[in-house]
N, C-alpha and C. Protein backbone atom coordinates (compact mmCIF):
# COMPACT_ATOMS: atom_id res chain seq x y z
N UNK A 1 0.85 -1.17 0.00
CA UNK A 1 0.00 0.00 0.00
C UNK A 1 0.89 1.24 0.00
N UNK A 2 0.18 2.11 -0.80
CA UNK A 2 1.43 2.87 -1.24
C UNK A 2 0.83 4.63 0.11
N UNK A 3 1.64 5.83 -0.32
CA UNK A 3 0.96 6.29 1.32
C UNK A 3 -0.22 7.39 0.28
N UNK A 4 0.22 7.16 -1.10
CA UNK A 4 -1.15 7.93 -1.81
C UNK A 4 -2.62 7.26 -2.00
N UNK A 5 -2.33 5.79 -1.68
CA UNK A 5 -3.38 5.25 -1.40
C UNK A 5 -4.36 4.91 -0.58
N UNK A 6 -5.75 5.74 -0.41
CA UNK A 6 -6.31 5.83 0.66
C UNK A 6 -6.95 4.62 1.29
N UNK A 7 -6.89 4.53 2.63
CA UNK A 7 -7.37 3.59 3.15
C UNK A 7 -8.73 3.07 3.35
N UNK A 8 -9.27 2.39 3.85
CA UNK A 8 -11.06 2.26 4.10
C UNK A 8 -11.16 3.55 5.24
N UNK A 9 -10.31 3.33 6.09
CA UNK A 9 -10.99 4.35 6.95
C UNK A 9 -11.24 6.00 6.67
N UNK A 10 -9.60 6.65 5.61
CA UNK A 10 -9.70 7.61 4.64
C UNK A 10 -10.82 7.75 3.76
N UNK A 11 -11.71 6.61 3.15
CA UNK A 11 -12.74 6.95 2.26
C UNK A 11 -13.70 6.29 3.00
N UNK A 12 -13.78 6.25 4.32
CA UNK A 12 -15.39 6.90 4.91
C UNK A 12 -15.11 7.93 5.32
N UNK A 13 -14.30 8.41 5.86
CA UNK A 13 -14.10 9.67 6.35
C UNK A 13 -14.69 10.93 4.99
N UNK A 14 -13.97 10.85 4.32
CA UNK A 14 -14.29 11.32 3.15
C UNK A 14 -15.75 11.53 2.36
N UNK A 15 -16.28 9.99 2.41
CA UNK A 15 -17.31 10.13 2.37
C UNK A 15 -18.79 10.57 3.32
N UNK A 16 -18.35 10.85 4.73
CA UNK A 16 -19.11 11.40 5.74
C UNK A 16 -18.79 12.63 5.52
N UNK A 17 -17.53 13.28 5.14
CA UNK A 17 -17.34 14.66 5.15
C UNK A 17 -18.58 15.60 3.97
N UNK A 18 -18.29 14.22 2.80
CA UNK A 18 -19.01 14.71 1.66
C UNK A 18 -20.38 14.89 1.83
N UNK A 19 -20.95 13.96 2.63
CA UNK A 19 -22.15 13.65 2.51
C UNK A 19 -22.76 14.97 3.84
N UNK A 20 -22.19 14.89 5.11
CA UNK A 20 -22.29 16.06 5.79
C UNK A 20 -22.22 17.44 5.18
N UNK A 21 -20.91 17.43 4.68
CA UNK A 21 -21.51 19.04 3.61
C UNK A 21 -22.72 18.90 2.68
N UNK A 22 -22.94 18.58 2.02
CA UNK A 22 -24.01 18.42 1.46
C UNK A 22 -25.24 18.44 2.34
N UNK A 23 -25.36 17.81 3.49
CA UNK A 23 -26.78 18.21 4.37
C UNK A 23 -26.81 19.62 4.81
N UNK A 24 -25.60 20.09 5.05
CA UNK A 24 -25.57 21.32 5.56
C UNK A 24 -25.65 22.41 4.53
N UNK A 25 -25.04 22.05 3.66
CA UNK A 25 -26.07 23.14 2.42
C UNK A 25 -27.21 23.37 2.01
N UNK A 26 -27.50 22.15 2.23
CA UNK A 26 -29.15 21.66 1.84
C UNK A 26 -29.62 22.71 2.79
N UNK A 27 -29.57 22.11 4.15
CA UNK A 27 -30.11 22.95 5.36
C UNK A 27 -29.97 24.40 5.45
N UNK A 28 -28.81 25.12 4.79
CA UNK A 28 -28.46 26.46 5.25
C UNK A 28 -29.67 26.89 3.95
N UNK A 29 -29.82 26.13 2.68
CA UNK A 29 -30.57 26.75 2.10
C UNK A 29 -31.97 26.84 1.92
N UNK A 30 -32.20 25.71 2.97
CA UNK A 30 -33.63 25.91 3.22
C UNK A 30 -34.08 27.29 4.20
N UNK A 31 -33.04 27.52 4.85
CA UNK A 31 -33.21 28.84 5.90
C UNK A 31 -33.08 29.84 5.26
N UNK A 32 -32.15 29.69 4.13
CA UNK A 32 -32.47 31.28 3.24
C UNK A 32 -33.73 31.27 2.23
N UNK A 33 -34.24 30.54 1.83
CA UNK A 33 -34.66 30.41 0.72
C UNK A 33 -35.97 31.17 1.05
N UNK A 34 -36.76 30.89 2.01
CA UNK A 34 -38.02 31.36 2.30
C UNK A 34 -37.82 33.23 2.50
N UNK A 35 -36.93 33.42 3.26
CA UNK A 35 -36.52 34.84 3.03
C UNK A 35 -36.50 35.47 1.18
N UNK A 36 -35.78 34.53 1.06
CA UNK A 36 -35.80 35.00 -0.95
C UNK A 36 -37.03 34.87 -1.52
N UNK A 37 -37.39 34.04 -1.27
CA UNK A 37 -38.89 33.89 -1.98
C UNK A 37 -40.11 34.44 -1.32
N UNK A 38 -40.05 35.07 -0.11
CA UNK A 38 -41.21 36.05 0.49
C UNK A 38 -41.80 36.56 -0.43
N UNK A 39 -41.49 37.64 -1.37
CA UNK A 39 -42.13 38.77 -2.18
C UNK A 39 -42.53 38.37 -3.39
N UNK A 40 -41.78 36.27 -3.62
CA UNK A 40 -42.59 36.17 -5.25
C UNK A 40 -44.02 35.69 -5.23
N UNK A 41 -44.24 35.35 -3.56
CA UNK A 41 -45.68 34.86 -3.53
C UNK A 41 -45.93 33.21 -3.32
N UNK A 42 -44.38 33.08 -3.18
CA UNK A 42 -44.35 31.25 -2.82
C UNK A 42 -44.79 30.71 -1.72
N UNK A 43 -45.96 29.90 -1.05
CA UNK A 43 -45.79 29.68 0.39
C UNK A 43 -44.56 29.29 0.91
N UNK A 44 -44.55 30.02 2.31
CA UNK A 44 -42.81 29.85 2.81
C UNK A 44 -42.99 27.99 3.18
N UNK A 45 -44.16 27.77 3.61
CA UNK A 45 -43.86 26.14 3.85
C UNK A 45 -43.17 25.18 2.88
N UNK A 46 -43.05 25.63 1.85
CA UNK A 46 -42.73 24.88 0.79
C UNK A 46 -41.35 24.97 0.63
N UNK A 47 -40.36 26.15 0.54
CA UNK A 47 -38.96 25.88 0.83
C UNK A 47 -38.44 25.69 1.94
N UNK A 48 -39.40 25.69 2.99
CA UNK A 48 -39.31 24.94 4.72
C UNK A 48 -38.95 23.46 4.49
N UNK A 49 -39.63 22.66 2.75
CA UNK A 49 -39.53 21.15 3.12
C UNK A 49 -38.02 21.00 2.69
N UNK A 50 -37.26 21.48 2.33
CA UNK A 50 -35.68 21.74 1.99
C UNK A 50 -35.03 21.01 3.10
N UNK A 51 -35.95 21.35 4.13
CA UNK A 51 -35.14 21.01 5.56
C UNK A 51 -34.78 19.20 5.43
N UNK A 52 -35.85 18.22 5.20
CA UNK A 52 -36.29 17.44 5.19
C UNK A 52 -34.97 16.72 4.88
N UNK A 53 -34.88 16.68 3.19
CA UNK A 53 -33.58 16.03 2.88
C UNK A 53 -32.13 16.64 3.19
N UNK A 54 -31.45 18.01 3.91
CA UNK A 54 -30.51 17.82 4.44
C UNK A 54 -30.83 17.03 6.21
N UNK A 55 -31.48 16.96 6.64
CA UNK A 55 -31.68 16.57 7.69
C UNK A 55 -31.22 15.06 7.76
N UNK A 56 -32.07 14.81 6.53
CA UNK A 56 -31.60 13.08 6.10
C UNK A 56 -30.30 13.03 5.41
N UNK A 57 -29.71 13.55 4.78
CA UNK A 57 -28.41 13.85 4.09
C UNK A 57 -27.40 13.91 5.84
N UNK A 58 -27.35 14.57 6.53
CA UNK A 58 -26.77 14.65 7.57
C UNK A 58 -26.99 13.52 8.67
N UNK A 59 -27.94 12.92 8.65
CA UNK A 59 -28.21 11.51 9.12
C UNK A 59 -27.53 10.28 8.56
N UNK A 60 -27.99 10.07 7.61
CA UNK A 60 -27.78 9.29 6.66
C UNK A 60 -25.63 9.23 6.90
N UNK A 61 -25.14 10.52 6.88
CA UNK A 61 -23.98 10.84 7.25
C UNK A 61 -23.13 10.25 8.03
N UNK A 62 -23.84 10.23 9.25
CA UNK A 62 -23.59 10.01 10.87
C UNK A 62 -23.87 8.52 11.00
N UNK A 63 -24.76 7.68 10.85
CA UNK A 63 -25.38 6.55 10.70
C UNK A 63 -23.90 5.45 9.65
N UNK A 64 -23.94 5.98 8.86
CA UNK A 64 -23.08 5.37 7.39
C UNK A 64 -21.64 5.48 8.75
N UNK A 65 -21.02 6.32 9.06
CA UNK A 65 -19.95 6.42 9.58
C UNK A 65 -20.26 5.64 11.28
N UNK A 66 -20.84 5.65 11.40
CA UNK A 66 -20.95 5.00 12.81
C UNK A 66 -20.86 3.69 12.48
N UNK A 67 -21.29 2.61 11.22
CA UNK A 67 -21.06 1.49 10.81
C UNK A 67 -20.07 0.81 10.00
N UNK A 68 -19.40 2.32 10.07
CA UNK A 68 -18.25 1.80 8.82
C UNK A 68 -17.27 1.97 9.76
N UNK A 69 -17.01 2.18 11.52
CA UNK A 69 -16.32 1.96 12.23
C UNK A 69 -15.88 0.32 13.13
N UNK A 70 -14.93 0.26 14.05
CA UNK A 70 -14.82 -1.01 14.04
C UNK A 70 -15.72 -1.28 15.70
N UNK A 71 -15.83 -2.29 16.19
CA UNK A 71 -16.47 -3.08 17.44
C UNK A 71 -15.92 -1.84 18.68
N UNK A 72 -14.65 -1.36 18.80
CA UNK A 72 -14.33 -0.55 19.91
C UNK A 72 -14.64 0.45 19.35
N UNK A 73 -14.98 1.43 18.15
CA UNK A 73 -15.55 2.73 17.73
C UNK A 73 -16.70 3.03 18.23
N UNK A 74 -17.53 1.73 17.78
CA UNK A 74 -18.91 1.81 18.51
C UNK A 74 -19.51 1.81 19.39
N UNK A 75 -18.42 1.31 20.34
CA UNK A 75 -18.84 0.90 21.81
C UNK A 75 -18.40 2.26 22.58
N UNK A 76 -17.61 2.88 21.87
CA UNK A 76 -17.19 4.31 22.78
C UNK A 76 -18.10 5.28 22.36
N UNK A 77 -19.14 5.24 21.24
CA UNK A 77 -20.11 6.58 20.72
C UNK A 77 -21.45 5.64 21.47
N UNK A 78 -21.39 4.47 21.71
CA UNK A 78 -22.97 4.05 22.65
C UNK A 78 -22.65 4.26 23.91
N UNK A 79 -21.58 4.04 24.46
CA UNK A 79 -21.10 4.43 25.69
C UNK A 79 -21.52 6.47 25.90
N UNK A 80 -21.23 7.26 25.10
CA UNK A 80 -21.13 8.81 24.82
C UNK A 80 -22.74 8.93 24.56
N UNK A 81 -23.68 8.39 24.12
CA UNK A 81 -24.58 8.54 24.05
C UNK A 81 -25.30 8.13 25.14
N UNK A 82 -25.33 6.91 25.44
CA UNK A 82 -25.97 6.27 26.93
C UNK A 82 -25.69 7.55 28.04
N UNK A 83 -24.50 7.87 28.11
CA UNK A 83 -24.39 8.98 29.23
C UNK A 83 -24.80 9.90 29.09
N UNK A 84 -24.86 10.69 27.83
CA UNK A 84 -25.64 11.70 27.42
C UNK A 84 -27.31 11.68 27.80
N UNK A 85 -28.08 10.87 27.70
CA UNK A 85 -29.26 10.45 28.06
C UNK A 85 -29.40 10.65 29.49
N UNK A 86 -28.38 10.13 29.90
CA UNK A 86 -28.49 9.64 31.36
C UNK A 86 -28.51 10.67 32.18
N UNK A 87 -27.54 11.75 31.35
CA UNK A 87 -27.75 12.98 32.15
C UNK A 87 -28.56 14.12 31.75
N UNK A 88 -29.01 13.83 30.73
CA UNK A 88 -29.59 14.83 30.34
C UNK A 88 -31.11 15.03 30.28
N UNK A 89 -31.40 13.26 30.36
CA UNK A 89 -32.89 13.36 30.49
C UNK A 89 -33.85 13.46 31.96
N UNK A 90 -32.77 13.39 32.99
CA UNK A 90 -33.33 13.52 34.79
C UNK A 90 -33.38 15.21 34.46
N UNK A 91 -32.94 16.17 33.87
CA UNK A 91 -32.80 17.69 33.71
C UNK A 91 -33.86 18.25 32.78
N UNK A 92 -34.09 17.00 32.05
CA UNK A 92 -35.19 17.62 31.18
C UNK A 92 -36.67 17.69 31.96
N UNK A 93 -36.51 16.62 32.63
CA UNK A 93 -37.77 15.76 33.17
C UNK A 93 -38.16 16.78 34.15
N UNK A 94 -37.71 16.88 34.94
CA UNK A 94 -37.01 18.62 36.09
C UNK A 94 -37.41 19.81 35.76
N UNK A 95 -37.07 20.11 34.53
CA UNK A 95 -37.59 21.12 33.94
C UNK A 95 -39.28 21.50 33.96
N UNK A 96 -39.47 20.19 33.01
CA UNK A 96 -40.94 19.90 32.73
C UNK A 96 -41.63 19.88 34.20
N UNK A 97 -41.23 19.38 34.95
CA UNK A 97 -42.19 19.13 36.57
C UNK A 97 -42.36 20.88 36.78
N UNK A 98 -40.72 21.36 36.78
CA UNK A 98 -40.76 23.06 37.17
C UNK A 98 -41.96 23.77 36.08
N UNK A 99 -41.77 24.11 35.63
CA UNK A 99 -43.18 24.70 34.37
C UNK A 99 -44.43 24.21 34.57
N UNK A 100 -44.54 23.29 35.31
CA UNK A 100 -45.79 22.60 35.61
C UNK A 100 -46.26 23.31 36.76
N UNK A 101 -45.62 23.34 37.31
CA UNK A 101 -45.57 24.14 38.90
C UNK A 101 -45.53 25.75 39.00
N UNK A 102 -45.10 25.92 37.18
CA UNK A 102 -45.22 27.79 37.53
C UNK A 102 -44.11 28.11 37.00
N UNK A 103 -43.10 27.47 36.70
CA UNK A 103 -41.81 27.89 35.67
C UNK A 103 -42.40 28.51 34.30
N UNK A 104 -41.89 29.94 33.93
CA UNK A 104 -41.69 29.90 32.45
C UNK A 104 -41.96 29.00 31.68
N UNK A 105 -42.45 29.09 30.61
CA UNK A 105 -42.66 27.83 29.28
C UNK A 105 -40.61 28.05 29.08
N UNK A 106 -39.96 27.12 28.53
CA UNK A 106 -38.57 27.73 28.00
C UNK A 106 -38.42 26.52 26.61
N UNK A 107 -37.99 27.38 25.80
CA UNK A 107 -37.93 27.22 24.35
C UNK A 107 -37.27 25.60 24.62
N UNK A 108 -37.93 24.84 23.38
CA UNK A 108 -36.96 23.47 22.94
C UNK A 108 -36.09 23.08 22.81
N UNK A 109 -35.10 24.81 22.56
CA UNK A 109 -33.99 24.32 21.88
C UNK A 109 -32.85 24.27 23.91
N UNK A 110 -33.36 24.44 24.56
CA UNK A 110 -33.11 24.61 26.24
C UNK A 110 -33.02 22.75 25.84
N UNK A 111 -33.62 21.80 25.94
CA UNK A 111 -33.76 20.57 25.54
C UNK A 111 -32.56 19.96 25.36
N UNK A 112 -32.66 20.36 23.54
CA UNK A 112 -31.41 19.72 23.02
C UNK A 112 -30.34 20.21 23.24
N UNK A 113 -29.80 21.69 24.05
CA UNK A 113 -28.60 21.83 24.38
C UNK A 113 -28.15 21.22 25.58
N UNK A 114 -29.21 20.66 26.20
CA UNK A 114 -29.14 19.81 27.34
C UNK A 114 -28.60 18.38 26.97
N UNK A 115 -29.12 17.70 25.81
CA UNK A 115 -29.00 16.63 25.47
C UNK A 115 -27.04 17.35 24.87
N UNK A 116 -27.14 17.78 24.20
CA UNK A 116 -25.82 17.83 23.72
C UNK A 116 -24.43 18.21 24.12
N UNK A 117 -24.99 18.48 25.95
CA UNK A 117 -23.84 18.91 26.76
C UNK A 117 -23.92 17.77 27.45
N UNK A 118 -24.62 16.89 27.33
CA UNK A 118 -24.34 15.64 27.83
C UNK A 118 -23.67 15.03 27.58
N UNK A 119 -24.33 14.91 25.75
CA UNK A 119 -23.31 14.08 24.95
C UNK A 119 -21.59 14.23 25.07
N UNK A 120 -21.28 15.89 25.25
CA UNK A 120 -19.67 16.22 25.32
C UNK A 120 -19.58 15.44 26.52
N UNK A 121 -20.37 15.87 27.67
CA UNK A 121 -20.00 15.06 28.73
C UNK A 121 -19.60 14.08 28.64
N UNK A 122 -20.39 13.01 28.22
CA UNK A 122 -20.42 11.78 27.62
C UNK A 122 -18.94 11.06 27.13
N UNK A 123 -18.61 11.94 26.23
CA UNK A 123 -17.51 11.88 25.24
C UNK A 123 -16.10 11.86 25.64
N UNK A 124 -16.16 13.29 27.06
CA UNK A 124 -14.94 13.54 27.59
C UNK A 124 -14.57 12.56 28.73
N UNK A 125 -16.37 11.72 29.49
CA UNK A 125 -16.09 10.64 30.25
C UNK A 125 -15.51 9.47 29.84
N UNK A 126 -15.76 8.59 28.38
CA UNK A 126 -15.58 7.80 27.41
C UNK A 126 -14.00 7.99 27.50
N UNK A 127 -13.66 9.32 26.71
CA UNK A 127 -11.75 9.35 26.39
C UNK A 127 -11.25 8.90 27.26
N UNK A 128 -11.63 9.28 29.00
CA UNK A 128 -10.71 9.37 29.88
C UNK A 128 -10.82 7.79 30.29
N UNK A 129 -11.89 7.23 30.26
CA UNK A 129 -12.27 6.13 30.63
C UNK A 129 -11.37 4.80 30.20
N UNK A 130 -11.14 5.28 28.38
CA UNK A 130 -10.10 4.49 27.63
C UNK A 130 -9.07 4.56 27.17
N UNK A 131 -8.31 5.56 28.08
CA UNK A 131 -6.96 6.11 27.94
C UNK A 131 -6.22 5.26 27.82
């Protein structure tokens, strides 16, 4: 194997990179598009469904690369996820009881930044775990 020759793990990488940009264009242009098309008279729901396939383009991404890793790859992103849950959903749950009781309504996206500071959590517990 020569060192210009890419490896399996080089062309998933590659191909998650590709396939991730591509959702994220998709996506950035579903967020502009309805702005552009306000004044021709288009319903905005309709370049809203834009969202749809980068969403799946960026899935599809993440999924493909999570299987094209080996038995210990996977076990350290279910491990990063399991903890992520673990902590993030007793805070969500918390939340919801508080608002019930008289808390503020607080936006969704309060939620998933919850879920996704878990996940780092998660991630930075995992590294240290398999040092």
């Amino acid at each position: 194997m020569t060192a210009s020759t890419p490896t399996a793990r080089r062309r998933a990488n590659r191909t998650f990179l590709v396939r991730l940009l591509a959702g994220v264009a998709v996506y950035l242009a579903a967020l502009i598009l309805p702005d552009v098309l306000a004044g021709v008279g288009v319903p905005l729901w309709l370049p809203a469904l834009l969202v749809l396939p980068g969403v799946g383009l960026m899935a599809w991404a993440n999924i493909d690369m999570y299987r094209s890793g080996d038995e210990y790859q996977r076990r350290r992103v279910a491990e990063a996820v399991m903890l992520a849950f673990l902590l993030a959903t007793p805070l969500i749950l918390a939340v919801g009881v508080l608002q019930f009781l008289g808390l503020p309504a607080l936006n969704w996206i309060l939620a998933f930044s919850l879920l996704m500071l878990g996940w780092i959590v998660g991630n930075v517990v995992v590294a240290i775990r398999h040092r």
